[in-house]
Protein backbone atom coordinates (compact mmCIF):
# COMPACT_ATOMS: atom_id res chain seq x y z
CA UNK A 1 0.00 0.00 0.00
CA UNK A 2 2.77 2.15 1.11
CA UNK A 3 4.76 1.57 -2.60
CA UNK A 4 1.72 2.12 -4.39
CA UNK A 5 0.55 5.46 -2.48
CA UNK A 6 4.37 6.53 -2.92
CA UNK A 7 4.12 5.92 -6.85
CA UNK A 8 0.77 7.91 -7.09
CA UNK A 9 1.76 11.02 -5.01
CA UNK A 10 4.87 11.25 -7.25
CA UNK A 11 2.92 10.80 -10.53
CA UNK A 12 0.69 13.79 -9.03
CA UNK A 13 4.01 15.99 -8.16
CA UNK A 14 5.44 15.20 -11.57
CA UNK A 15 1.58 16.47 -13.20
CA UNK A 16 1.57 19.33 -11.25
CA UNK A 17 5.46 20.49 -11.79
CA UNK A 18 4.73 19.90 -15.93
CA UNK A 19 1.42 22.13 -15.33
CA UNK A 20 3.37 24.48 -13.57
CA UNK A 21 6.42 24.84 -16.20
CA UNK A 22 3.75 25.09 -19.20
CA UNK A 23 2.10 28.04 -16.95
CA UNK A 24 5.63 29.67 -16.34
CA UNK A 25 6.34 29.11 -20.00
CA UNK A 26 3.25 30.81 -20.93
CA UNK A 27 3.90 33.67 -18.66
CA UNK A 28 7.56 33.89 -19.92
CA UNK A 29 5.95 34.15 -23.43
CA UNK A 30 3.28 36.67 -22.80
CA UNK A 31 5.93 39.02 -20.63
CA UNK A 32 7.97 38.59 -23.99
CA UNK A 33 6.00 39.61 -26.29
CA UNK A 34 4.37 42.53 -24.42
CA UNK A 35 8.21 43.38 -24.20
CA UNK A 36 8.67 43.29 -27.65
CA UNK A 37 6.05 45.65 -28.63
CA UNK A 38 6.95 48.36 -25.82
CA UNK A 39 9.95 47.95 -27.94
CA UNK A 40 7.83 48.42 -31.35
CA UNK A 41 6.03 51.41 -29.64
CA UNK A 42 9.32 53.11 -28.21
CA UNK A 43 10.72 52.93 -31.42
CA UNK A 44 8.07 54.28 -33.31
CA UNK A 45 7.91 57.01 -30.81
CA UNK A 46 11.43 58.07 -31.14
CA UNK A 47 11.35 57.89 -34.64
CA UNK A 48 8.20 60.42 -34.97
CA UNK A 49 10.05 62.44 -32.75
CA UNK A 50 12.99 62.49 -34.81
CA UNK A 51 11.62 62.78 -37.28
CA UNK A 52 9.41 66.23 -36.10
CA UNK A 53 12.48 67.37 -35.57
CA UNK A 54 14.20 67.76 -38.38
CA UNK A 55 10.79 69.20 -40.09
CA UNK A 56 11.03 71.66 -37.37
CA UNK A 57 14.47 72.54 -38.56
CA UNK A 58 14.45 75.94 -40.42
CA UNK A 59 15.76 75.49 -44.01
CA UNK A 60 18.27 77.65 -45.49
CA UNK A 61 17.67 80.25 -48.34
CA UNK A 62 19.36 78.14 -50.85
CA UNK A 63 17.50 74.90 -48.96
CA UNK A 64 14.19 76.89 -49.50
CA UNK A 65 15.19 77.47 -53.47
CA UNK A 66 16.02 74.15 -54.04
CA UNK A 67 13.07 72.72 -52.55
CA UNK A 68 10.37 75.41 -53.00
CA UNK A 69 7.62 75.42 -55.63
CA UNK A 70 7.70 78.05 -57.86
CA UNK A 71 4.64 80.45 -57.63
CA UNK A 72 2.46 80.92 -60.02
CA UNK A 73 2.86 83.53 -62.04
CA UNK A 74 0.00 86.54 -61.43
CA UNK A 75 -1.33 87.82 -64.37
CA UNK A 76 -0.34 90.55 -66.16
CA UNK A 77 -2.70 93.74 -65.28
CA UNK A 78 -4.32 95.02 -68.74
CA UNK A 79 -2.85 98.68 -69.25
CA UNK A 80 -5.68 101.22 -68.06
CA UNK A 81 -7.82 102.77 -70.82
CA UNK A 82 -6.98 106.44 -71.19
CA UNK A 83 -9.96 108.32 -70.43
CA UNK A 84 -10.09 111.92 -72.44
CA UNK A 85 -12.12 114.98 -70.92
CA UNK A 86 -12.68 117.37 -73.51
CA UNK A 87 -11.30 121.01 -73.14
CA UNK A 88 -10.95 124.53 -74.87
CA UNK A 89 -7.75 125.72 -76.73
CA UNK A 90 -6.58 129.70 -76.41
CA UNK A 91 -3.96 130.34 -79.60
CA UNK A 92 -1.19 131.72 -78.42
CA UNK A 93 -0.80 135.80 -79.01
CA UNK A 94 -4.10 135.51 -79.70
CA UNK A 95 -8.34 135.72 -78.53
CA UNK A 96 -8.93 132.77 -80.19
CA UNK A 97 -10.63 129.46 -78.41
CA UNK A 98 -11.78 126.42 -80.05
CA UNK A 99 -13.26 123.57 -78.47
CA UNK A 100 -11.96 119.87 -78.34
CA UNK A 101 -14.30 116.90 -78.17
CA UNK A 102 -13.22 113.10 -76.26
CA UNK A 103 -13.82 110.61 -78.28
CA UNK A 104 -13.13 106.97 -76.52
CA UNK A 105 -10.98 104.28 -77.94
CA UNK A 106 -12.91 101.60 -80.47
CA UNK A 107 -12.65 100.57 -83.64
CA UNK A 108 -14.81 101.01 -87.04
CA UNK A 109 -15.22 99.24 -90.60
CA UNK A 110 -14.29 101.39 -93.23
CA UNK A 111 -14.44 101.16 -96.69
CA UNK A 112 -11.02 99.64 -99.00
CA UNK A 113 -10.31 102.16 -101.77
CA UNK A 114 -8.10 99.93 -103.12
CA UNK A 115 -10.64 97.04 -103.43
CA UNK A 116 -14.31 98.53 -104.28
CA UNK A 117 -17.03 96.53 -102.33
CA UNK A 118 -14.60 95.56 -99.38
CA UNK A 119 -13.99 97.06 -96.24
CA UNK A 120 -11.58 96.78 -93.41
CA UNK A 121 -11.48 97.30 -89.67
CA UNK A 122 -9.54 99.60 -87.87
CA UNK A 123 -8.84 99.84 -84.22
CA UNK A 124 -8.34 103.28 -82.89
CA UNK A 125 -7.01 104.54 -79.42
CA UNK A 126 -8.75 107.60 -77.67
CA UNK A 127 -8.39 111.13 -79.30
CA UNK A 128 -9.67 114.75 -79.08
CA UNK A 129 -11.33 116.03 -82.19
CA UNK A 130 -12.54 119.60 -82.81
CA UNK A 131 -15.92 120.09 -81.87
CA UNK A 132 -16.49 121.94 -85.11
CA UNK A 133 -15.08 122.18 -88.33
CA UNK A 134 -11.72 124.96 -88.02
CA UNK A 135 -13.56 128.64 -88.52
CA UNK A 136 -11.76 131.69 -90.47
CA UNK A 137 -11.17 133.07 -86.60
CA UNK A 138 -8.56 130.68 -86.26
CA UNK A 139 -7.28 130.23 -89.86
CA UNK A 140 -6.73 134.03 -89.82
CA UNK A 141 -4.59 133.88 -87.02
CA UNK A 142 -2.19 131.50 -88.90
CA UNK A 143 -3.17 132.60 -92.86
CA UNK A 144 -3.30 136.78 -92.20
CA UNK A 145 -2.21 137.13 -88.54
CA UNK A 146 0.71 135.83 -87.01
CA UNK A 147 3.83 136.96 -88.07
CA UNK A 148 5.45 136.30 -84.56
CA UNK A 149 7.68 133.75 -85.89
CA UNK A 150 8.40 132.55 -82.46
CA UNK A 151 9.32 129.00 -82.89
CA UNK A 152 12.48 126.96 -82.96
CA UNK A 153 14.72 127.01 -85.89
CA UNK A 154 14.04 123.03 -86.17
CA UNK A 155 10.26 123.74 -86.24
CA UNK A 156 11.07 126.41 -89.21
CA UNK A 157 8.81 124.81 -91.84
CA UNK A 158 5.66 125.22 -89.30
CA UNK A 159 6.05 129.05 -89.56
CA UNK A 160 5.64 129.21 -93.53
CA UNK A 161 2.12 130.96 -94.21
CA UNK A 162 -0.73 131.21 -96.88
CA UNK A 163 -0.02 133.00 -100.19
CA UNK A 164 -2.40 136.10 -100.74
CA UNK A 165 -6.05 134.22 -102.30
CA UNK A 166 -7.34 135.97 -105.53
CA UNK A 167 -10.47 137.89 -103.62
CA UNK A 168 -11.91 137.49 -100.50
CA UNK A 169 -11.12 134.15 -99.36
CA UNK A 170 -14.50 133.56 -97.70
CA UNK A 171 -16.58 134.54 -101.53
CA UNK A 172 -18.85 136.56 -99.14
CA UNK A 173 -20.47 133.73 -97.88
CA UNK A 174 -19.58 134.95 -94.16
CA UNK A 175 -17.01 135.30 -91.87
CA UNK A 176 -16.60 135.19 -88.00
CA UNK A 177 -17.34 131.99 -86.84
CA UNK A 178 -17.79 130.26 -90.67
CA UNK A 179 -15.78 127.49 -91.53
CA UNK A 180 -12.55 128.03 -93.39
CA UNK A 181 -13.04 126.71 -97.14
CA UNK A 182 -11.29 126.56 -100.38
CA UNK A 183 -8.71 125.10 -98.46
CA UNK A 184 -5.99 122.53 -99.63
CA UNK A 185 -5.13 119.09 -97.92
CA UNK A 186 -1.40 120.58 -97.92
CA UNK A 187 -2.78 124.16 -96.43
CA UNK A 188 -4.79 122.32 -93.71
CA UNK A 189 -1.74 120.23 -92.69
CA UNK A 190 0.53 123.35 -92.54
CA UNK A 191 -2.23 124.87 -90.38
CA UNK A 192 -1.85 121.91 -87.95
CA UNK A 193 1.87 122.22 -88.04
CA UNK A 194 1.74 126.02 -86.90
CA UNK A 195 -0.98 124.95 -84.38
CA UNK A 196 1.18 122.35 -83.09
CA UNK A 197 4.26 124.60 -82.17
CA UNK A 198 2.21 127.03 -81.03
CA UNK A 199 0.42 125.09 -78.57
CA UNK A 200 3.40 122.50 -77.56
CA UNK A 201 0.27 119.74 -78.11
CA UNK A 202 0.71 117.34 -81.11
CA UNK A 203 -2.40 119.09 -83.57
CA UNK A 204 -3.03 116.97 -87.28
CA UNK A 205 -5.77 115.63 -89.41
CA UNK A 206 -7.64 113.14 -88.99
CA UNK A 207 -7.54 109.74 -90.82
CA UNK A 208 -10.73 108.68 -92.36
CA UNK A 209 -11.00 105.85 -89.97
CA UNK A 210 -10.67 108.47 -87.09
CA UNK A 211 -12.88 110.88 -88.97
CA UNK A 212 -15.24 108.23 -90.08
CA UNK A 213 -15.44 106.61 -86.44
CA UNK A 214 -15.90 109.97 -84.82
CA UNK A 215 -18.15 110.81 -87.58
CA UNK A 216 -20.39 107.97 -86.70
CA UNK A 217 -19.85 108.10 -82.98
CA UNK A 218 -21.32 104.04 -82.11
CA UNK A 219 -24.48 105.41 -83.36
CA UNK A 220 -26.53 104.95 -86.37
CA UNK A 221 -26.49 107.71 -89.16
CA UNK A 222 -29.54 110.13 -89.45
CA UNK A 223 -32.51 108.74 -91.34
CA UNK A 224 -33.25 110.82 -94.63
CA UNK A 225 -35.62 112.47 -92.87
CA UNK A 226 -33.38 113.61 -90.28
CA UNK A 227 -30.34 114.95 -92.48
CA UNK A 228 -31.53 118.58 -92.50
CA UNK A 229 -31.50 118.64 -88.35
CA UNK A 230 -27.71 117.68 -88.08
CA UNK A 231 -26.55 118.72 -91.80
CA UNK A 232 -26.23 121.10 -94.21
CA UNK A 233 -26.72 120.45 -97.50
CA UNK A 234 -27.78 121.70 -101.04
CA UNK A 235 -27.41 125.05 -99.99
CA UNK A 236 -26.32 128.03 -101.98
CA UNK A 237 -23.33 128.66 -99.13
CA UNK A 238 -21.49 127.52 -96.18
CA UNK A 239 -23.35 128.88 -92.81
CA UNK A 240 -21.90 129.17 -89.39
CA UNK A 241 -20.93 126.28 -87.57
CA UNK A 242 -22.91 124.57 -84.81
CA UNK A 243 -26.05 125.75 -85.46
CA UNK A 244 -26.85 122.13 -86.41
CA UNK A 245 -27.76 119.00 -83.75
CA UNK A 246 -24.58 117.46 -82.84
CA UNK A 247 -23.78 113.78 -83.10
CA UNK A 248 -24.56 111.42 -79.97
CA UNK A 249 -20.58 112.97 -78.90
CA UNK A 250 -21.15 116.47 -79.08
CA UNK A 251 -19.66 116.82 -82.35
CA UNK A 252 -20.96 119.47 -84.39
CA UNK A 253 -21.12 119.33 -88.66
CA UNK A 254 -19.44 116.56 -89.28
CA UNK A 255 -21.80 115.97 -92.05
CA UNK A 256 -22.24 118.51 -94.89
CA UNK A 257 -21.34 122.73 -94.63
CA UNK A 258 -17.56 122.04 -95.83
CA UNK A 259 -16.09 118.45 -96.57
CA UNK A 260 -13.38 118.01 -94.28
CA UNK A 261 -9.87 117.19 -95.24
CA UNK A 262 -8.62 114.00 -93.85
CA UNK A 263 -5.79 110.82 -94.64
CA UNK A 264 -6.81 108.62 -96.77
CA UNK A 265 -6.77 104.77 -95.54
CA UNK A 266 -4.02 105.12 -98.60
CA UNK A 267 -2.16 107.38 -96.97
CA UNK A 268 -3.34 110.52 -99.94
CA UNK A 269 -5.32 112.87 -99.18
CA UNK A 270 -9.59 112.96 -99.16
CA UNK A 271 -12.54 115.05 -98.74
CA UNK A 272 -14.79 113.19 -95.98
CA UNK A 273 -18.74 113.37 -95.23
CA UNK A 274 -20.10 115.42 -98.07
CA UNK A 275 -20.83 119.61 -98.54
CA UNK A 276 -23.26 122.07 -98.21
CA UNK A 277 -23.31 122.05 -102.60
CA UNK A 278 -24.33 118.03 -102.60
CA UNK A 279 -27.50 116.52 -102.45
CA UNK A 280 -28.26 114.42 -99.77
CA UNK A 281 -27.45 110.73 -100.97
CA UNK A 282 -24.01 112.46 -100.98
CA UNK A 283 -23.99 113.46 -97.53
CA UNK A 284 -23.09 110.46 -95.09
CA UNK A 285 -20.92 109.11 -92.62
CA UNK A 286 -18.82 107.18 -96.03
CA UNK A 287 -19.00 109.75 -99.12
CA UNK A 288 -15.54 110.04 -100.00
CA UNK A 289 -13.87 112.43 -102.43
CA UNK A 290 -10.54 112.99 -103.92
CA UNK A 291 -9.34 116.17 -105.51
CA UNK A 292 -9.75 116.87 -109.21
CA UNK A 293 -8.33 119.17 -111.58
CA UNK A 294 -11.83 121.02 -111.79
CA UNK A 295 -11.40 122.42 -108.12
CA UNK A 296 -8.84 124.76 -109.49
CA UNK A 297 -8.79 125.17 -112.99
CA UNK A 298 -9.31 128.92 -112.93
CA UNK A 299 -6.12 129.72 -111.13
CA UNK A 300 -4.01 131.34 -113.20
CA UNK A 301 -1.18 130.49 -111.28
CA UNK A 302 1.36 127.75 -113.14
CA UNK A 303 1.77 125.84 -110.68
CA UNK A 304 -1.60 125.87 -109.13
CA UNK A 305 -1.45 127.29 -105.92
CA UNK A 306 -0.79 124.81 -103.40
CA UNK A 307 -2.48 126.76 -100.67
CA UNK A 308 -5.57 127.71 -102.25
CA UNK A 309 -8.60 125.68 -104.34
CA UNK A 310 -9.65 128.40 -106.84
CA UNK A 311 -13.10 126.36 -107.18
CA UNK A 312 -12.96 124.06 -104.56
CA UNK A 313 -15.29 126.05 -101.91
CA UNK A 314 -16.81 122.86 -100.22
CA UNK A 315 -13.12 122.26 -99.13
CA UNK A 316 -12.54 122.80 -95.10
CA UNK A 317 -11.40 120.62 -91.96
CA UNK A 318 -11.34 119.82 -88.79
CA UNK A 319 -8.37 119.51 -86.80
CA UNK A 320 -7.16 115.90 -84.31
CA UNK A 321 -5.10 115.96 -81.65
CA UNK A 322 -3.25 113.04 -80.02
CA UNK A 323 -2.88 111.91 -76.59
């Protein structure tokens, strides 16, 4: 009994020591592994903290070059529309004042003289136009008045003046405050010329895109019915200026009293928007003419004046002035 009690207490000690070294084992394990990932966690830790740390690190100016996105580029602003005011001119030595109308940057379709039935259009910047045609007032001053000569030797040709006209230059048609007539492209340009020094301010003619855009001013041309309020026409004379409607800019005669001198889209010279002689199919924003030997075959003059049309009495301007 003894042996076989001895034999079963020692097959119970050698169960309970395996149980015990399996539970130790397990333990040993677990601990093991939970060590292993404080080790995972730890190292993470100290690598986010590293790494935060050299992110926190302020980079150098050539660092920041190398490594920096370019911007973007802004766009460029779009250069500012110059915005005219209109304004009044005194001559120089002289009572004389003419008024100059704004007229706002665009563009207009004008007609090809060098291919009939096209047209072409022209972009124009802002300019100041005269508000009426140029009046024997202010063509006196250069043509009869000024003999001041006081302008710069490299602005000589500006000073040279009008030859004496056969008879009263006006025909008796009127005077003060009449447009100036029977007057030649190169005349009209040497009037701008003189204006020009005199004034410091850059005077010319128009081109007939300018003259033809201001002319029309973004607006449609009178009906037939409405000619006679804004034009003269088939008249026995030229009659004062601006006693007419003006177009929707304040611009006065463009249409009719004298045609007005202007550049041709050629470059030569041409009588724009009709006279007080036509009829009115002939008096319009487009009627076009170019001089003929008729407008001064009674000067006796060989050459032909170059100042003067002997029988060109629809012939007058307006002067342009640039920004």
């Amino acid at each position: 009994m003894d042996a076989r009690a001895d034999a079963f207490t020692k097959v119970q000690l050698d169960r309970k020591n395996k149980e015990r070294k399996q539970e130790i084992l397990i333990i040993f394990t677990t601990h093991s592994a939970i060590f292993r990932l404080h080790q995972i966690v730890l190292t993470l830790m100290l690598g986010v903290f590293l790494l935060s740390g050299v992110m926190a690190k302020p980079v150098s100016k050539q660092g920041a070059a190398r490594t920096a996105k370019p911007a973007a580029q802004k766009p460029k602003p779009k250069p500012a529309i110059k915005v005219l005011q209109p304004y009044s001119e005194l001559i120089p030595d002289t009572t004389v004042k003419f008024d100059m109308v704004a007229v706002p940057a665009g563009e207009v379709r004008v007609a090809d003289p060098a291919k009939p039935d096209s047209s072409q259009t022209v972009k124009l910047q802002p300019f100041w136009i005269g508000k009426t045609e140029v009046t024997w007032d202010e063509y006196d001053a250069f043509a009869f008045l000024d003999k001041s000569g006081k302008v710069e030797a490299s602005q000589k040709d500006a000073t040279s003046h009008p030859s004496k006209p056969y008879g009263a230059p006006d025909r008796g048609f009127g005077h003060h405050a009449y447009p100036v007539m029977s007057i030649t492209y190169y005349a009209a340009q040497k009037y701008c010329d003189w204006l020009s020094a005199k004034t410091g301010k850059k005077y010319r003619l128009p081109t007939e895109a300018e003259w033809e855009y201001a002319c029309r001013a973004n607006s449609p041309e009178p009906a037939k019915d409405k000619l006679a309020d804004y034009a003269w026409f088939w008249q026995e004379k030229t009659q004062a200026v601006g006693k007419k409607l003006p177009n929707a800019w304040g611009i006065y005669d463009m249409l009719g009293n004298v045609g007005e001198w202007c550049t041709g889209m050629d470059g030569r010279p041409v009588l724009r928007g009709g006279a007080y002689d036509d009829v009115a199919k002939d008096v319009n924003p487009a009627a076009r003419k170019t001089q003929a030997p008729s407008w001064n075959i009674t000067d006796p003059q060989n050459p032909k004046s170059k100042w003067w049309l002997s029988d060109g009495p629809f012939a007058g301007f307006r002067v342009l002035r640039e920004p």
